[in-house]
N, C-alpha and C. Protein backbone atom coordinates (compact mmCIF):
# COMPACT_ATOMS: atom_id res chain seq x y z
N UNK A 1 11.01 -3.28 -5.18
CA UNK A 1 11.04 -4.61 -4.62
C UNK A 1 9.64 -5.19 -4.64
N UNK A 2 9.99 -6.38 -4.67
CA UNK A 2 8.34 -7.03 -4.61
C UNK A 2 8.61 -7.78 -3.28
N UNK A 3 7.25 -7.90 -2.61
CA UNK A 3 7.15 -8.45 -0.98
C UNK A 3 5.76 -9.02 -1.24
N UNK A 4 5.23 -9.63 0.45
CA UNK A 4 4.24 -10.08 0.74
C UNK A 4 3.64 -9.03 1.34
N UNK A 5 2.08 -9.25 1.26
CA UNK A 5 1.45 -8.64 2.47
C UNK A 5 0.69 -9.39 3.34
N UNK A 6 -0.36 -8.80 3.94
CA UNK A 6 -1.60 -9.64 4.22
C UNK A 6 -2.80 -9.74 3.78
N UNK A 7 -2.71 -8.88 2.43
CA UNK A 7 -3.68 -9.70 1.32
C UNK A 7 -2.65 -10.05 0.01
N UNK A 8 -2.09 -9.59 -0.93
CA UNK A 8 -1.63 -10.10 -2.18
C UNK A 8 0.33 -9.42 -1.89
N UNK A 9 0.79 -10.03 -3.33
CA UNK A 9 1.74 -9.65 -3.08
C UNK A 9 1.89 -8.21 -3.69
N UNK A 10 3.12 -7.46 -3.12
CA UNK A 10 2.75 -5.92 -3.95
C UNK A 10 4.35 -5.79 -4.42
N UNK A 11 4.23 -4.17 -5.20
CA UNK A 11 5.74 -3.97 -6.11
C UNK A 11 5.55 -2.32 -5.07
N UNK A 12 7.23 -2.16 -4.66
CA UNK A 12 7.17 -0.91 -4.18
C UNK A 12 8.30 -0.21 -3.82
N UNK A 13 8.65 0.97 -4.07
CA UNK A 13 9.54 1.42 -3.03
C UNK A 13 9.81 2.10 -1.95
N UNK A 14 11.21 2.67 -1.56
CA UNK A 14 10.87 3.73 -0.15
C UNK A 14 10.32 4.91 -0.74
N UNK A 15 9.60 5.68 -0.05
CA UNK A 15 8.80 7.05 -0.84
C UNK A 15 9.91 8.30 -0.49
N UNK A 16 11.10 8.36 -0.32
CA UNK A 16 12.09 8.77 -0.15
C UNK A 16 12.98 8.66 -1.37
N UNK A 17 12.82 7.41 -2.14
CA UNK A 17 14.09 7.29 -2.99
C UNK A 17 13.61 7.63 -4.45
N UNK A 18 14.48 8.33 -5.14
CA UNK A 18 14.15 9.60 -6.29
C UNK A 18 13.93 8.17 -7.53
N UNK A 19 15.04 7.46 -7.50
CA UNK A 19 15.66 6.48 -8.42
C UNK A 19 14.40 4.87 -8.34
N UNK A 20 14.27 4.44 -6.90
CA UNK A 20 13.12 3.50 -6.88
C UNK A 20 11.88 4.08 -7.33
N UNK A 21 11.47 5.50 -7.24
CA UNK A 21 10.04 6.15 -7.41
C UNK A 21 10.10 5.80 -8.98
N UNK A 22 11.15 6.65 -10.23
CA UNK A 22 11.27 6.53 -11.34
C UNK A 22 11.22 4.99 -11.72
N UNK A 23 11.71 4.27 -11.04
CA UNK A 23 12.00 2.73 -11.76
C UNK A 23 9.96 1.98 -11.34
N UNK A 24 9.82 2.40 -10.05
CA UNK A 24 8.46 1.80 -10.05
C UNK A 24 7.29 2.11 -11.04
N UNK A 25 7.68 3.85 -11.47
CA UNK A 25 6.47 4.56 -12.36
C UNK A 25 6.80 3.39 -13.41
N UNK A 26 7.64 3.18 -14.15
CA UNK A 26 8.40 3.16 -15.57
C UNK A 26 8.12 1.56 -15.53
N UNK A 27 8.22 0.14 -14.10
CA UNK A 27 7.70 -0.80 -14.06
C UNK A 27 6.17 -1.11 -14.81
N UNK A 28 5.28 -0.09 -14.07
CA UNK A 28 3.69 -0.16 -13.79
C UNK A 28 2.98 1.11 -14.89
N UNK A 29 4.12 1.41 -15.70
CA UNK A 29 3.79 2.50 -16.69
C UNK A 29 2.67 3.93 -16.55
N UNK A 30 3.13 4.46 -15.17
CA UNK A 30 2.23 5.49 -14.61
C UNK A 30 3.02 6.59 -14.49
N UNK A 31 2.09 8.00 -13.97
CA UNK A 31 2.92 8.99 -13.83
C UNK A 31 2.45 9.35 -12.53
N UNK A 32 3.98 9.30 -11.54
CA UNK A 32 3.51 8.96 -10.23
C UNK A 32 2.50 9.73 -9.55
N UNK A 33 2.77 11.29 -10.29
CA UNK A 33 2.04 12.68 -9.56
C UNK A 33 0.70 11.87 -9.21
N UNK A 34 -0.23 11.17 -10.30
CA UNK A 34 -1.61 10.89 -9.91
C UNK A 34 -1.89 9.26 -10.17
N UNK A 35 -0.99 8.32 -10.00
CA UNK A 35 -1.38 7.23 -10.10
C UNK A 35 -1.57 6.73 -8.43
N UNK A 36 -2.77 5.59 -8.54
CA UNK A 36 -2.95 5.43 -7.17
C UNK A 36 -2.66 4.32 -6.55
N UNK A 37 -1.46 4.70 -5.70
CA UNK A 37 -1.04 4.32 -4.93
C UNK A 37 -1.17 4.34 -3.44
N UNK A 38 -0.25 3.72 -2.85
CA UNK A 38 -0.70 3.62 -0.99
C UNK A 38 0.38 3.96 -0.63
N UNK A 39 0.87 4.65 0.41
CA UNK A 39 2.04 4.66 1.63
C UNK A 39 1.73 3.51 2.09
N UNK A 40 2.71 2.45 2.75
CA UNK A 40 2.81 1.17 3.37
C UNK A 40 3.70 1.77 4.46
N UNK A 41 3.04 2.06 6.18
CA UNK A 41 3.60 2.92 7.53
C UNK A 41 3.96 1.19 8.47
N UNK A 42 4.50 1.58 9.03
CA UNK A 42 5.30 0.51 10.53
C UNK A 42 3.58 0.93 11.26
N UNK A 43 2.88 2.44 11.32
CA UNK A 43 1.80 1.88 12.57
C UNK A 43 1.26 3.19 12.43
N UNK A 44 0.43 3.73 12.86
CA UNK A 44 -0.43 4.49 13.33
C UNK A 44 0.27 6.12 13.48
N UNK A 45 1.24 6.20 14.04
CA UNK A 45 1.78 7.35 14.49
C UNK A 45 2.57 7.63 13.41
N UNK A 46 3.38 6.99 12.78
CA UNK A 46 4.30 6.82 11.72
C UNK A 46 3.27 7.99 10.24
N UNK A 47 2.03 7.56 10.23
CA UNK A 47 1.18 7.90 9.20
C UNK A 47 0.88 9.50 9.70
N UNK A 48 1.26 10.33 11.00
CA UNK A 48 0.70 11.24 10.38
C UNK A 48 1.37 12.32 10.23
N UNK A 49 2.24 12.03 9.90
CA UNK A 49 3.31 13.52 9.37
C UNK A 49 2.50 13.33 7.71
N UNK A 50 1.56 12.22 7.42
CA UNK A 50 1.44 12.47 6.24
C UNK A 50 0.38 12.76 5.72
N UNK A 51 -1.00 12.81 7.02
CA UNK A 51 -2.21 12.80 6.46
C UNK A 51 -2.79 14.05 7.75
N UNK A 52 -3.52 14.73 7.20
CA UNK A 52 -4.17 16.07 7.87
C UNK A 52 -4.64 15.30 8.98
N UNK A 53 -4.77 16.26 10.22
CA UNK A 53 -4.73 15.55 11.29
C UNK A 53 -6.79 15.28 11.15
N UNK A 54 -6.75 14.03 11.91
CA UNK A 54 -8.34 13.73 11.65
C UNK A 54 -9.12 13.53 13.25
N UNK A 55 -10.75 13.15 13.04
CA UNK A 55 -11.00 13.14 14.58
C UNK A 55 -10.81 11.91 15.03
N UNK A 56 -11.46 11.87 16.03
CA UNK A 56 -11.97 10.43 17.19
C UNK A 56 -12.53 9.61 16.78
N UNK A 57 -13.68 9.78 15.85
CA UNK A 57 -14.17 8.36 15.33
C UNK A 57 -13.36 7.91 13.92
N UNK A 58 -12.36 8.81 13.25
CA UNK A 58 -11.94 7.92 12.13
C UNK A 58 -10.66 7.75 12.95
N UNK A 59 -10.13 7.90 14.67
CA UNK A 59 -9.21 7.38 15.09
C UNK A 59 -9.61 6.13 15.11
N UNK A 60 -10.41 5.42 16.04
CA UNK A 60 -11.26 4.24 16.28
C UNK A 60 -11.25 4.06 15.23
N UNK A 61 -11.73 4.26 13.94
CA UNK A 61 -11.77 3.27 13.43
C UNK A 61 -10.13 2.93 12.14
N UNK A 62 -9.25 3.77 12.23
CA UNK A 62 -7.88 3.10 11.92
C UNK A 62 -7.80 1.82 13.06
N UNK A 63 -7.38 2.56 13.94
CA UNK A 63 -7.36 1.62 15.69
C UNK A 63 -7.66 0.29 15.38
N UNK A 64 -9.16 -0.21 15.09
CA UNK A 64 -9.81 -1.29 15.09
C UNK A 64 -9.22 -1.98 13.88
N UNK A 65 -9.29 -1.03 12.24
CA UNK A 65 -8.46 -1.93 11.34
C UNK A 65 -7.14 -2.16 11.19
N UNK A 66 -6.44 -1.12 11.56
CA UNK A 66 -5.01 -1.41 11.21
C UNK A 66 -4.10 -2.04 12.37
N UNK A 67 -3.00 -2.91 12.26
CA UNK A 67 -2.66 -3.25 11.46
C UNK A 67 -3.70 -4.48 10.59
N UNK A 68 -3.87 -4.44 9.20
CA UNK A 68 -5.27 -5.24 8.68
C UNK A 68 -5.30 -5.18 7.02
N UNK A 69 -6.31 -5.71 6.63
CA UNK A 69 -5.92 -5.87 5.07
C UNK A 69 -6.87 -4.72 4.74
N UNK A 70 -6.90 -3.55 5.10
CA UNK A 70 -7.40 -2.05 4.54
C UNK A 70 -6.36 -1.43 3.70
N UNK A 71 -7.14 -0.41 2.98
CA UNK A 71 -6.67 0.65 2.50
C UNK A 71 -7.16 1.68 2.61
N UNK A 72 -6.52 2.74 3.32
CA UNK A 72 -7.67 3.78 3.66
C UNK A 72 -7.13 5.33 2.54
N UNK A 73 -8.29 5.96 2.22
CA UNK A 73 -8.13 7.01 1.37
C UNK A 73 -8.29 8.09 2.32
N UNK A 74 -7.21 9.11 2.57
CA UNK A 74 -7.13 10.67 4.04
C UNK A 74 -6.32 11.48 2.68
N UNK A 75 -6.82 12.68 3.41
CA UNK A 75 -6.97 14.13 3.08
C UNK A 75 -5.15 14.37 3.79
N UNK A 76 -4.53 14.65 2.43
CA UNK A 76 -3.37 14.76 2.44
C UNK A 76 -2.75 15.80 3.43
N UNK A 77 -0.95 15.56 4.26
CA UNK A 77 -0.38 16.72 4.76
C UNK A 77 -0.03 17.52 3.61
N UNK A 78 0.32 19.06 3.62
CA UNK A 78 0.37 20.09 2.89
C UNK A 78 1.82 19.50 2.40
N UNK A 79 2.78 18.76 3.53
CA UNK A 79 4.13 19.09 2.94
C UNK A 79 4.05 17.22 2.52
N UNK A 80 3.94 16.90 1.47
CA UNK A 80 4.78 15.52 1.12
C UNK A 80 5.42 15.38 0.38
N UNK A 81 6.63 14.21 0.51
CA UNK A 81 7.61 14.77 -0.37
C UNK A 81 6.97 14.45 -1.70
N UNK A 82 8.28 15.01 -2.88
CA UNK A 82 7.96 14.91 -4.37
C UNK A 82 7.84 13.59 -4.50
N UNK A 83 7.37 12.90 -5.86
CA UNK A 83 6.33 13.87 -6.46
C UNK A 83 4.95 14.24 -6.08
N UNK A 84 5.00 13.93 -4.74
CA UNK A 84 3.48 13.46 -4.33
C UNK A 84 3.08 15.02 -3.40
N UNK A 85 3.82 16.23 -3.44
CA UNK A 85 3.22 17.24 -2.58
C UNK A 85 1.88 17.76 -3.06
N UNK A 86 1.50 17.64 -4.52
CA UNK A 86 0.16 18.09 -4.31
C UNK A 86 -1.00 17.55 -4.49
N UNK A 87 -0.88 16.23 -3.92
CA UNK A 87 -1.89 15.67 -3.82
C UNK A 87 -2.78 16.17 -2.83
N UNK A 88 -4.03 15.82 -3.17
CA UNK A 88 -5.11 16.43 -2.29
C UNK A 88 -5.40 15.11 -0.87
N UNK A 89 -5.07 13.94 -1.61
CA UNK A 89 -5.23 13.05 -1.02
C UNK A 89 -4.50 11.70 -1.09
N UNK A 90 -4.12 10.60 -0.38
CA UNK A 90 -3.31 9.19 -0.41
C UNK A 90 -3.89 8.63 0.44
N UNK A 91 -3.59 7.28 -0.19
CA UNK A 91 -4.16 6.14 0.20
C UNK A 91 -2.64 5.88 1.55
N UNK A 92 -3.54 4.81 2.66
CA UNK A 92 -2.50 4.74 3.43
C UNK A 92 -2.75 2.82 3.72
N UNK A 93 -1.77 2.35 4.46
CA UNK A 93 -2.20 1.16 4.71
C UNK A 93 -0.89 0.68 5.75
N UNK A 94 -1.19 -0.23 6.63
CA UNK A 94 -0.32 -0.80 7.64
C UNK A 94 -0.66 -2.28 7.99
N UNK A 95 0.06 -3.10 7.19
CA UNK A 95 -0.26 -4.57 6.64
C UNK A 95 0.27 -5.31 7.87
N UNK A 96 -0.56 -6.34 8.39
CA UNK A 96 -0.10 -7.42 9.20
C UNK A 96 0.68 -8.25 9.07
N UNK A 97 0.97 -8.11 8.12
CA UNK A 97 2.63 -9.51 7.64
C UNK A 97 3.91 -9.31 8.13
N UNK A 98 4.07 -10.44 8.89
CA UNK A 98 4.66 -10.23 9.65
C UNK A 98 6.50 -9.94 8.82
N UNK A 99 6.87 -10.13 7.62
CA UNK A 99 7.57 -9.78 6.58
C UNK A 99 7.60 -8.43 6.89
N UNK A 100 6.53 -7.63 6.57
CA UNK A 100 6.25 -6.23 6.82
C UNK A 100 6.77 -5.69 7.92
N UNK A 101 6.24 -6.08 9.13
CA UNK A 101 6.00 -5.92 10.63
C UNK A 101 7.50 -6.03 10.91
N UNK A 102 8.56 -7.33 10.46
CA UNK A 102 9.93 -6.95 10.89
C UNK A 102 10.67 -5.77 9.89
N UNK A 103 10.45 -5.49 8.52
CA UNK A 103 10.78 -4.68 7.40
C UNK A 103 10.98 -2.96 8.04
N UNK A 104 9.63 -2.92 8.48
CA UNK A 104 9.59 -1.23 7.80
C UNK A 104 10.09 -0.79 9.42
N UNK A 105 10.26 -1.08 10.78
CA UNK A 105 10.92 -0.64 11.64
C UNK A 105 12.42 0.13 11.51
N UNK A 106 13.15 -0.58 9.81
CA UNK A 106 14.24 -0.81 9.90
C UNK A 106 14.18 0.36 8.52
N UNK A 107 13.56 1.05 7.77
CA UNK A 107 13.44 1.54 7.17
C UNK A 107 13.15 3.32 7.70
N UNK A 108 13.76 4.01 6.80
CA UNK A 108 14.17 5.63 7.46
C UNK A 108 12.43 6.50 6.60
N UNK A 109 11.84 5.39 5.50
CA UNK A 109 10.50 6.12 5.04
C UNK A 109 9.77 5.33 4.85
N UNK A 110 8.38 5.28 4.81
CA UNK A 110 7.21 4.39 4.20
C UNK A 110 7.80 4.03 2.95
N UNK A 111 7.03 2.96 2.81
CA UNK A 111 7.33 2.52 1.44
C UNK A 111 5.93 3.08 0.56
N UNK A 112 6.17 3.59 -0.65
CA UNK A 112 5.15 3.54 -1.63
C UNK A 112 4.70 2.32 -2.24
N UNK A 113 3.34 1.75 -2.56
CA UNK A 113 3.16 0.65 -2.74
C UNK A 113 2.00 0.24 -3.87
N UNK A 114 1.61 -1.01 -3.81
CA UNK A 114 0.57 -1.33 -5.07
C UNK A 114 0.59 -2.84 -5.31
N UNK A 115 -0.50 -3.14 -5.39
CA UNK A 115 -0.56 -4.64 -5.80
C UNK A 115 -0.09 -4.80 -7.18
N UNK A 116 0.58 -6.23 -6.75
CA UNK A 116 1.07 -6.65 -7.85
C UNK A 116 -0.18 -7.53 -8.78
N UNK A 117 -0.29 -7.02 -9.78
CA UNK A 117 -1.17 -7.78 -10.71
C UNK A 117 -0.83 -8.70 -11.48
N UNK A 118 -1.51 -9.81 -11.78
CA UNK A 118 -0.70 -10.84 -12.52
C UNK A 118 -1.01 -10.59 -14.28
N UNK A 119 -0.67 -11.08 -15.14
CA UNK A 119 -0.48 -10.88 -16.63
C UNK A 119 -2.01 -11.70 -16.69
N UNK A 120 -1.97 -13.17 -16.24
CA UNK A 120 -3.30 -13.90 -15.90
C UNK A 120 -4.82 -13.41 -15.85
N UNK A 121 -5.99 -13.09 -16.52
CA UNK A 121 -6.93 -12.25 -16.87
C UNK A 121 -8.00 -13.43 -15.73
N UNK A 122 -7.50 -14.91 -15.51
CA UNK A 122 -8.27 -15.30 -14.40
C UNK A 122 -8.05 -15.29 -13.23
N UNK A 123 -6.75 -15.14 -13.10
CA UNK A 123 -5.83 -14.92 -11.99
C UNK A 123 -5.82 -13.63 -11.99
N UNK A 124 -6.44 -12.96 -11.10
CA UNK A 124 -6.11 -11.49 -10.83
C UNK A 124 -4.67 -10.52 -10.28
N UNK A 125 -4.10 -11.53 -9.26
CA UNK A 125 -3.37 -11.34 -8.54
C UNK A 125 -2.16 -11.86 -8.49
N UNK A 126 -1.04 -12.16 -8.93
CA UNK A 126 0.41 -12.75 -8.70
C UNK A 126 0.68 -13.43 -7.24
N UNK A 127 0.08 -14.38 -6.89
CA UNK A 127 0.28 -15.35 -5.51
C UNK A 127 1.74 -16.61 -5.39
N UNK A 128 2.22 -16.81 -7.12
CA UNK A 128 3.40 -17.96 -6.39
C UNK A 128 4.39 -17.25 -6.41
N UNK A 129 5.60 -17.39 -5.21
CA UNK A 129 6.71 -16.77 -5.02
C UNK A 129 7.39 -17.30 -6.57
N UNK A 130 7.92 -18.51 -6.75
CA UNK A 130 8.46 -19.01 -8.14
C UNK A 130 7.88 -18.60 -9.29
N UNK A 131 6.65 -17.95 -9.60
CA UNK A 131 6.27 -17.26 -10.58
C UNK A 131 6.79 -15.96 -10.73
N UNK A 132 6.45 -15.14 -9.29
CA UNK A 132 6.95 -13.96 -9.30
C UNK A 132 8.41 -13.49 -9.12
N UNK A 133 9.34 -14.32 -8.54
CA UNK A 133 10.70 -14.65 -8.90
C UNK A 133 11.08 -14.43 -10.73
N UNK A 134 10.25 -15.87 -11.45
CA UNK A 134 10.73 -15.81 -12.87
C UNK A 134 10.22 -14.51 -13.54
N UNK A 135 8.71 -13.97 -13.70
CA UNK A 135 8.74 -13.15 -14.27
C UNK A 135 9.21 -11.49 -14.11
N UNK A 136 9.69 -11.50 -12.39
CA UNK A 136 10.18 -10.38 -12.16
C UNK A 136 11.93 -10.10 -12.18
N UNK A 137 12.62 -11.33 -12.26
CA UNK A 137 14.42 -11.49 -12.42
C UNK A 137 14.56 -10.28 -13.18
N UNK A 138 15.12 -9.78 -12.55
CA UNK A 138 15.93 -8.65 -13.53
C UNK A 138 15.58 -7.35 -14.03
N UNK A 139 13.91 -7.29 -13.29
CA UNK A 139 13.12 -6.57 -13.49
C UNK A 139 13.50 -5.20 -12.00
N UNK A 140 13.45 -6.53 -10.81
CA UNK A 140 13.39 -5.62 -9.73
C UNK A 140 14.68 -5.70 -8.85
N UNK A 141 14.69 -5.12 -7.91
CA UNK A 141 16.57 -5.49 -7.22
C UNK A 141 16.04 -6.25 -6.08
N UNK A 142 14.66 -6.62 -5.93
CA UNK A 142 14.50 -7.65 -5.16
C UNK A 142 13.01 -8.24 -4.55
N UNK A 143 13.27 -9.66 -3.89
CA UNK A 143 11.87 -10.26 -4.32
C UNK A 143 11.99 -10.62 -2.91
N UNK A 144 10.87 -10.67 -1.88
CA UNK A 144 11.17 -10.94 -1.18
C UNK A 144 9.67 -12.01 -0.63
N UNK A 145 10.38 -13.41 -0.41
CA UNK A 145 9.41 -14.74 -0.79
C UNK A 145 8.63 -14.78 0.80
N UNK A 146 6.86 -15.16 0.62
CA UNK A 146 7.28 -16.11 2.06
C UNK A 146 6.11 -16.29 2.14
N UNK A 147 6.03 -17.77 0.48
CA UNK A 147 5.18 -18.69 0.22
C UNK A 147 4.55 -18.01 -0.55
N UNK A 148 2.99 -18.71 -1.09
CA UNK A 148 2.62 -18.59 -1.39
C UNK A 148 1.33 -17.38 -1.02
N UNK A 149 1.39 -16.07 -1.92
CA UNK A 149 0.68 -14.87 -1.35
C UNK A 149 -1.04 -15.24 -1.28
N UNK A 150 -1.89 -14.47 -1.00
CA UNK A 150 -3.42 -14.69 -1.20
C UNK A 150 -3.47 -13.76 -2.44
N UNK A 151 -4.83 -14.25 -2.59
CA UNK A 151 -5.29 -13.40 -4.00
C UNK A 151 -6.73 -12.80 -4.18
N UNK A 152 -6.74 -12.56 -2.65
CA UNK A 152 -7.93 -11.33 -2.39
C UNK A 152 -7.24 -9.92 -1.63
N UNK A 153 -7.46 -9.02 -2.80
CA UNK A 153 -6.93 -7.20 -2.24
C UNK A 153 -7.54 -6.90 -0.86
N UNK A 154 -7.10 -5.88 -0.15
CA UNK A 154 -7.36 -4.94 0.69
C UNK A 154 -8.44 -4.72 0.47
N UNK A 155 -9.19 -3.62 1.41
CA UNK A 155 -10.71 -3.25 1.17
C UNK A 155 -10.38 -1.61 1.69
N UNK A 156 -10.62 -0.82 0.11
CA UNK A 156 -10.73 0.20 -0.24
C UNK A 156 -11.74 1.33 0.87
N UNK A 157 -11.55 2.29 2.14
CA UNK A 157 -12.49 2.91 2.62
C UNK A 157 -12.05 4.45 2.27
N UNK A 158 -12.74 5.07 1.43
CA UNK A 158 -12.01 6.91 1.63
C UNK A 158 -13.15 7.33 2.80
N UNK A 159 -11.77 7.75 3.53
CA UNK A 159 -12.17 8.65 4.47
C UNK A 159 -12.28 9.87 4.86
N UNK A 160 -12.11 10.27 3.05
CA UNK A 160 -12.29 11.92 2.96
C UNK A 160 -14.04 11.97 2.57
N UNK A 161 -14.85 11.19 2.43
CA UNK A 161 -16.20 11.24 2.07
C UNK A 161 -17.20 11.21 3.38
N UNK A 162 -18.35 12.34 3.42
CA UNK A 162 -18.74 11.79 4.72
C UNK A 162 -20.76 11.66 4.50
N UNK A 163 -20.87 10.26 4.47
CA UNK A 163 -20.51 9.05 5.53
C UNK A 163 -18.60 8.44 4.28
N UNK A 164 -18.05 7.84 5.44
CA UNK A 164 -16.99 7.03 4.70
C UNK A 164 -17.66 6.46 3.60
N UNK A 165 -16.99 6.14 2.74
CA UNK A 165 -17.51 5.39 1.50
C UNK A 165 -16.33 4.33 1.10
N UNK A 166 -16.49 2.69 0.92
CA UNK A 166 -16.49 1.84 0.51
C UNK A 166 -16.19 1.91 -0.78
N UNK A 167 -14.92 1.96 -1.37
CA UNK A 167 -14.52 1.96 -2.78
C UNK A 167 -14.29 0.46 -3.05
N UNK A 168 -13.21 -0.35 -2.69
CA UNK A 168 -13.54 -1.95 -3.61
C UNK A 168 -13.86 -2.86 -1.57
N UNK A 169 -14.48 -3.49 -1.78
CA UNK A 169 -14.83 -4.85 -0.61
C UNK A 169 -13.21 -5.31 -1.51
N UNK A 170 -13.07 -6.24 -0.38
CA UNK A 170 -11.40 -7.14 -0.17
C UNK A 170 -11.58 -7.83 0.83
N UNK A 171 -10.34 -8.44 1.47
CA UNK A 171 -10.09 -9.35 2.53
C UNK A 171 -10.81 -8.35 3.33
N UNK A 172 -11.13 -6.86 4.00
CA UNK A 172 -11.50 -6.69 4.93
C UNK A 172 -12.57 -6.39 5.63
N UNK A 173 -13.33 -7.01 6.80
CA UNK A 173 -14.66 -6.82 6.99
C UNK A 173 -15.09 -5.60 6.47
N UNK A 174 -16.71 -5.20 6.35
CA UNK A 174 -17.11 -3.85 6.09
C UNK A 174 -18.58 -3.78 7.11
N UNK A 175 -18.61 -4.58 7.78
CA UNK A 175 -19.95 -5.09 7.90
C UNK A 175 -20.55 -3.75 9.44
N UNK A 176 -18.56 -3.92 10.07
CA UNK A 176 -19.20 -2.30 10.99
C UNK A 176 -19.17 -1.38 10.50
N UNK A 177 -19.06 -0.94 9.65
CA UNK A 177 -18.72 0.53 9.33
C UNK A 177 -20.15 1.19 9.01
């Protein structure tokens, strides 16, 4: 499905479903074991059956960004499901849109996720719902509109590096970290 967030729009499915995982690789022409992607969680607690348990200051600082236009890179749980159990590590993220915010309550897994990129080499990002409607018909089992998206990404922090390290600046401050 394609949705909104609270930075761009993204393509994704539940990280549960065998059939959406295959159709997303085969969309975005990757092989899921190591292409990089994000879990998209309802909140905080939701995320850690999936990421090694961490301390107090990278609590604070999920706390302070999420829900927010981050993406954070954690040191993987041992058990995740296929194809993703041996990863060492995933990206995680818990988007403020409020699309999102009513969505994934109602959902039994995170969604696996990824910005949607546009074909556009000046346009980075796929922002009109009626664009992404026409060029995605038939592509996906569903589009889900609400307006026009932004077309500045998340802001990349792995938090398996220590000090944290800053992989791409995006919509989200960096200025405390």
């Amino acid at each position: 499905m394609i949705y909104p967030t609270d930075t761009v729009y993204a393509l994704g499915c539940l990280s549960n479903s065998e059939k959406g995982l295959n159709k997303l690789a085969s969309l975005k022409d990757i092989r899921l074991e190591k292409a990089p992607l994000s879990f998209l969680f309802e909140d905080l607690s939701s995320l850690s059956s999936y990421v090694k348990p961490f301390d107090a200051a990278t609590f604070r600082l999920l706390k302070r960004c999420l829900p927010g236009p981050y993406a954070f890179v954690m040191e993987a749980a041992k058990k995740l499901p296929k194809p993703f159990q041996k990863r060492k590590t995933i990206g995680v993220r818990i988007s403020a849109h409020p699309v999102l915010e009513a969505l994934l309550p109602m959902l039994d897994a995170p969604l696996v996720t990824s910005s949607l990129h546009n074909k556009d080499e000046v346009l980075v990002y796929a922002s009109d719902p009626d664009e992404l409607l026409s060029d995605w018909d038939g592509k996906v089992d569903i589009v889900l509109q609400a307006g026009a998206g932004g077309n500045v990404p998340s802001t990349v922090i792995d938090l398996c590096q220590d000090p944290w390290e800053v992989i791409r600046e995006g919509k989200g401050e960096i200025d405390f970290i």
